[in-house]
N, C-alpha and C. Protein backbone atom coordinates (compact mmCIF):
# COMPACT_ATOMS: atom_id res chain seq x y z
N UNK A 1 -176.89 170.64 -80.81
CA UNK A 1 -176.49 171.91 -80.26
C UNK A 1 -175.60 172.68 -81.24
N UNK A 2 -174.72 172.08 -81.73
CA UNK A 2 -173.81 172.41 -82.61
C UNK A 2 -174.28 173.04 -83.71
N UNK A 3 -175.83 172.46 -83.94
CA UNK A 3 -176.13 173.18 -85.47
C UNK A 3 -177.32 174.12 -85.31
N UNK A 4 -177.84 174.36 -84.07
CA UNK A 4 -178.29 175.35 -83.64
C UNK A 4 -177.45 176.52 -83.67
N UNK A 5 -176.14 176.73 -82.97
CA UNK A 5 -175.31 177.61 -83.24
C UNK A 5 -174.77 178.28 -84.65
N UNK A 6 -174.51 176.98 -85.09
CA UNK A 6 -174.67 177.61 -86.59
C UNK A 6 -175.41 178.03 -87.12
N UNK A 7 -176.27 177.78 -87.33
CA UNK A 7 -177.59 178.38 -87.90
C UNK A 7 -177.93 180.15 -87.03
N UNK A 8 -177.87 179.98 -85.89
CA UNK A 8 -177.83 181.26 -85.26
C UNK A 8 -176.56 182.34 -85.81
N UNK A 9 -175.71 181.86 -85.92
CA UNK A 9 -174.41 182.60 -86.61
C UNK A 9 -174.31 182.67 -88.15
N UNK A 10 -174.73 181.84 -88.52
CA UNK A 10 -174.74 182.36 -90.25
C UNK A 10 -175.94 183.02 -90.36
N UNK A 11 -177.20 183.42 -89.62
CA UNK A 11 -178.36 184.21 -89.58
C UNK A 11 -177.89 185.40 -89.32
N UNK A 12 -176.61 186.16 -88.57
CA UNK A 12 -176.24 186.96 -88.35
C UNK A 12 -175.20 187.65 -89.49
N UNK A 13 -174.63 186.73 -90.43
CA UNK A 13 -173.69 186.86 -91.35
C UNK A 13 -174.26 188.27 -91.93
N UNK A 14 -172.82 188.99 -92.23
CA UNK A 14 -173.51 190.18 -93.56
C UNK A 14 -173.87 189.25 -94.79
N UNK A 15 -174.72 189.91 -95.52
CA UNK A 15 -174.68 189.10 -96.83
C UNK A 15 -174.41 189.82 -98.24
N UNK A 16 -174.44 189.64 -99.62
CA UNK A 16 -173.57 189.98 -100.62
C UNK A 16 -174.16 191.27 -100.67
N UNK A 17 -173.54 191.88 -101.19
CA UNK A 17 -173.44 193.70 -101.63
C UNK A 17 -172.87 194.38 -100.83
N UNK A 18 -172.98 195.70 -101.30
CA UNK A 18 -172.08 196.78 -100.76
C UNK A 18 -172.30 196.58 -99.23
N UNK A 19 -171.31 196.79 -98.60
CA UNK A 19 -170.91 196.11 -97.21
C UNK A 19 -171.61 197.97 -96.63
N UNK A 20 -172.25 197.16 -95.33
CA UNK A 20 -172.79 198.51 -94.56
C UNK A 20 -172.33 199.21 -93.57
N UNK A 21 -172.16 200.12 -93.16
CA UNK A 21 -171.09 200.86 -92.29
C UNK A 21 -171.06 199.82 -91.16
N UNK A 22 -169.59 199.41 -90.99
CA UNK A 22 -169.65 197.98 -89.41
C UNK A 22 -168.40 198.40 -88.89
N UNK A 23 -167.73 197.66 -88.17
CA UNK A 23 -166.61 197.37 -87.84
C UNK A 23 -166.16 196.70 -88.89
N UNK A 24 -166.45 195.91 -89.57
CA UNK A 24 -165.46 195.29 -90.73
C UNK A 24 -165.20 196.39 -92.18
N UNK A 25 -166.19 197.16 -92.38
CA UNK A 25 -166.11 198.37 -92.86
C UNK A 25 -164.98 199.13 -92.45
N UNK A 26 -165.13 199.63 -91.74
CA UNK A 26 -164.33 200.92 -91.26
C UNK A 26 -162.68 200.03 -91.18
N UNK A 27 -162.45 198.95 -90.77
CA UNK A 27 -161.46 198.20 -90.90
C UNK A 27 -160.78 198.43 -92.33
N UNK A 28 -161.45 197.86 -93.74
CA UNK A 28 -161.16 198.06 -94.84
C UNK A 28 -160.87 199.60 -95.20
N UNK A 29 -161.49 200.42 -94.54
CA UNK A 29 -161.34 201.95 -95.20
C UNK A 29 -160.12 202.51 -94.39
N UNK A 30 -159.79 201.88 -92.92
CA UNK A 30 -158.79 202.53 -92.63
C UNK A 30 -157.13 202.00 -93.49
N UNK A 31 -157.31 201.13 -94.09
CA UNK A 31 -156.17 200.35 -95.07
C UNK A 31 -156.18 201.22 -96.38
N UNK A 32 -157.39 202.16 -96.40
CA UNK A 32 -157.51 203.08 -97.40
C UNK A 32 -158.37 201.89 -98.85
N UNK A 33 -158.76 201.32 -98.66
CA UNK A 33 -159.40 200.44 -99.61
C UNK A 33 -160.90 201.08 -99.99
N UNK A 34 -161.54 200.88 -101.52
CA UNK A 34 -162.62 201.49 -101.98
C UNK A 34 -163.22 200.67 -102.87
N UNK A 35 -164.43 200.90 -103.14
CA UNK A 35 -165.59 200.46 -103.56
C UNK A 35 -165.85 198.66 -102.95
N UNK A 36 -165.57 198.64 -101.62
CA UNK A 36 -165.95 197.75 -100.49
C UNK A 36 -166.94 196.50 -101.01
N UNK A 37 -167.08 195.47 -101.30
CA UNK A 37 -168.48 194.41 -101.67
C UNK A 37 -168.09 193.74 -100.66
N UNK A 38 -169.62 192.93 -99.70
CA UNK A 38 -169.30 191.63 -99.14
C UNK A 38 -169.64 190.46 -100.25
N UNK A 39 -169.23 189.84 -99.75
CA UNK A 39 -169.10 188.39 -100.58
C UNK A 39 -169.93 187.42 -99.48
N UNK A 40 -170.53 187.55 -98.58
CA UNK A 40 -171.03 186.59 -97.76
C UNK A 40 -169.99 186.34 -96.38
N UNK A 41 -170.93 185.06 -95.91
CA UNK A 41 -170.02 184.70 -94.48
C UNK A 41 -169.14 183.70 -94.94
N UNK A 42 -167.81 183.83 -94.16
CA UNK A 42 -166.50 182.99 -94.44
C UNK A 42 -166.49 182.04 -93.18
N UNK A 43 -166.76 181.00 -93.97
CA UNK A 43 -166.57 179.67 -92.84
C UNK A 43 -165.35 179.95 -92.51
N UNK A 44 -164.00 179.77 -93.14
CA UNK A 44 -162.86 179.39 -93.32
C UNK A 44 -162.06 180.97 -92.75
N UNK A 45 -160.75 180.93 -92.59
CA UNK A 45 -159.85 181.97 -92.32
C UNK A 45 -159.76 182.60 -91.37
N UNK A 46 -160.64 182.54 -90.48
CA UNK A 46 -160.86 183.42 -89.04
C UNK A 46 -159.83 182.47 -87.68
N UNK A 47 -160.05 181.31 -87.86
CA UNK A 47 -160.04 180.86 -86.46
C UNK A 47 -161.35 180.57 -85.39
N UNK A 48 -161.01 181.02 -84.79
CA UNK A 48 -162.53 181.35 -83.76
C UNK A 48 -163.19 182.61 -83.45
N UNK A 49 -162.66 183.45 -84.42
CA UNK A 49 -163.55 184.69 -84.32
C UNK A 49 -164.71 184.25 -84.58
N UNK A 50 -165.57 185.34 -83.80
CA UNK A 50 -166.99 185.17 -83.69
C UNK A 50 -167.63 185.95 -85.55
N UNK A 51 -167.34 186.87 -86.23
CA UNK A 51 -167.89 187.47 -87.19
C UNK A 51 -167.02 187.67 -88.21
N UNK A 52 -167.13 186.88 -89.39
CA UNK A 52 -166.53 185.97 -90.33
C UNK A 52 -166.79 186.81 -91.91
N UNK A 53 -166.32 187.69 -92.53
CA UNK A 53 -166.67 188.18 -93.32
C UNK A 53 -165.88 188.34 -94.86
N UNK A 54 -166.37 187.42 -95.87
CA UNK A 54 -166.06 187.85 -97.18
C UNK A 54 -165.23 188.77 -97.75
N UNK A 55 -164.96 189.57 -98.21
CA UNK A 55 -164.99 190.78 -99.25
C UNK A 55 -164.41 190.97 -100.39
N UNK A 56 -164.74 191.69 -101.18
CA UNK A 56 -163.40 192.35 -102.52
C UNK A 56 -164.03 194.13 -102.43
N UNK A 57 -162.59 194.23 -103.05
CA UNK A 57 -162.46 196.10 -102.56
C UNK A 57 -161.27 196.18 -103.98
N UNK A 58 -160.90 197.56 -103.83
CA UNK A 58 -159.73 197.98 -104.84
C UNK A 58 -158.89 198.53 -103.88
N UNK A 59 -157.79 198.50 -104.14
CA UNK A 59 -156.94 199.62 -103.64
C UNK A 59 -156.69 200.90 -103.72
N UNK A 60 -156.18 201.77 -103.32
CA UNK A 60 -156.34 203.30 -104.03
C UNK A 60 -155.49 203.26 -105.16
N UNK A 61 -154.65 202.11 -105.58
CA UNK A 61 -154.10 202.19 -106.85
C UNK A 61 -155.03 201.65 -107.76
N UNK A 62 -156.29 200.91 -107.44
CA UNK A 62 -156.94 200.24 -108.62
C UNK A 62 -156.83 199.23 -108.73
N UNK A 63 -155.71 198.42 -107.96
CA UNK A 63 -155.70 196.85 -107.51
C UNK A 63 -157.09 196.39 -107.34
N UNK A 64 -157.38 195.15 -107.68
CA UNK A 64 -158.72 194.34 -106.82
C UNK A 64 -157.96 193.73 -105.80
N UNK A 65 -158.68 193.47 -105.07
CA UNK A 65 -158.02 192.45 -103.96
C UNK A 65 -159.38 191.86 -103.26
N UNK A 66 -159.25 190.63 -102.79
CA UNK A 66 -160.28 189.78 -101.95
C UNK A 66 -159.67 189.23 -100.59
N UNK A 67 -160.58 189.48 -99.38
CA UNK A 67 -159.79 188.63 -98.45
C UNK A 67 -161.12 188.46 -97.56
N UNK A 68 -160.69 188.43 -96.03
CA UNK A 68 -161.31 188.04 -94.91
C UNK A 68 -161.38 188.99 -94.36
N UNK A 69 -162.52 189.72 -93.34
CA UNK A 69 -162.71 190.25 -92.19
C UNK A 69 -162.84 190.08 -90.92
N UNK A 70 -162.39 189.65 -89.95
CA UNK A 70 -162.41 188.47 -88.85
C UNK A 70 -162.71 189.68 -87.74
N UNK A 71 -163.21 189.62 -87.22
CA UNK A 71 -163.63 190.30 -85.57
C UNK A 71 -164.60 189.64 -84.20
N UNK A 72 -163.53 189.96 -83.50
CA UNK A 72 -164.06 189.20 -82.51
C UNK A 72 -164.58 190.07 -81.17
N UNK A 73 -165.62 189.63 -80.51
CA UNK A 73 -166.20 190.06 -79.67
C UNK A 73 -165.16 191.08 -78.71
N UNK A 74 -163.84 190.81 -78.52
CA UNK A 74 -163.17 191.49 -77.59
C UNK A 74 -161.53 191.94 -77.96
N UNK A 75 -162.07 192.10 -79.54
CA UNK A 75 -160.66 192.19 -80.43
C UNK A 75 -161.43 193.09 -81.34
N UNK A 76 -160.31 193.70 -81.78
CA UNK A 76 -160.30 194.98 -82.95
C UNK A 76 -160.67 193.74 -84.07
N UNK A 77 -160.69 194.16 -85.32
CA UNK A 77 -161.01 193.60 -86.45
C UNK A 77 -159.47 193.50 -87.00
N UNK A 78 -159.19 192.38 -88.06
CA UNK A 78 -158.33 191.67 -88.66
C UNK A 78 -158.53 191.87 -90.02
N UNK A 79 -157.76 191.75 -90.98
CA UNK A 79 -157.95 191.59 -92.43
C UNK A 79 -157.37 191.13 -92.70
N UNK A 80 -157.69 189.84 -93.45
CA UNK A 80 -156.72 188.37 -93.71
C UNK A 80 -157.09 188.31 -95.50
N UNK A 81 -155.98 187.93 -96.18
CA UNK A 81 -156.20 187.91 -97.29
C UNK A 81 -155.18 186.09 -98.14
């Protein structure tokens, strides 16, 4: 059962490239962050959020930065780094 679920949930994962308008999107842009990439699905860093997401972005200073996108079915979105 267990790996049915998984398999159903990493089938849902975004996958690498420019990340597509989502909730984990609009999350990163409201922090003011630019040129957005996913990196795949993140086993790790969420907890039990249901939608587990990669990324690297810049800052509006030109920083890189990489972290987590975590959102859950009945929660705003998170950005964990």
């Amino acid at each position: 059962m267990r790996i049915a679920v998984f398999l159903v949930l990493a089938a849902c994962a975004v996958g690498e490239g420019e990340m597509p308008k989502s909730p984990e999107r609009d999350a990163l842009e409201a922090l003011d962050y630019r040129n957005i990439r996913s990196t795949g699905y993140a086993f790790t860093g969420c907890g039990d959020e249901l939608f587990k997401t990669r990324f690297k972005a810049q800052t509006a200073s030109g920083k890189n930065v990489a972290g987590v996108v975590c959102c859950g079915v009945w929660k705003s979105c998170t950005v964990r780094f």
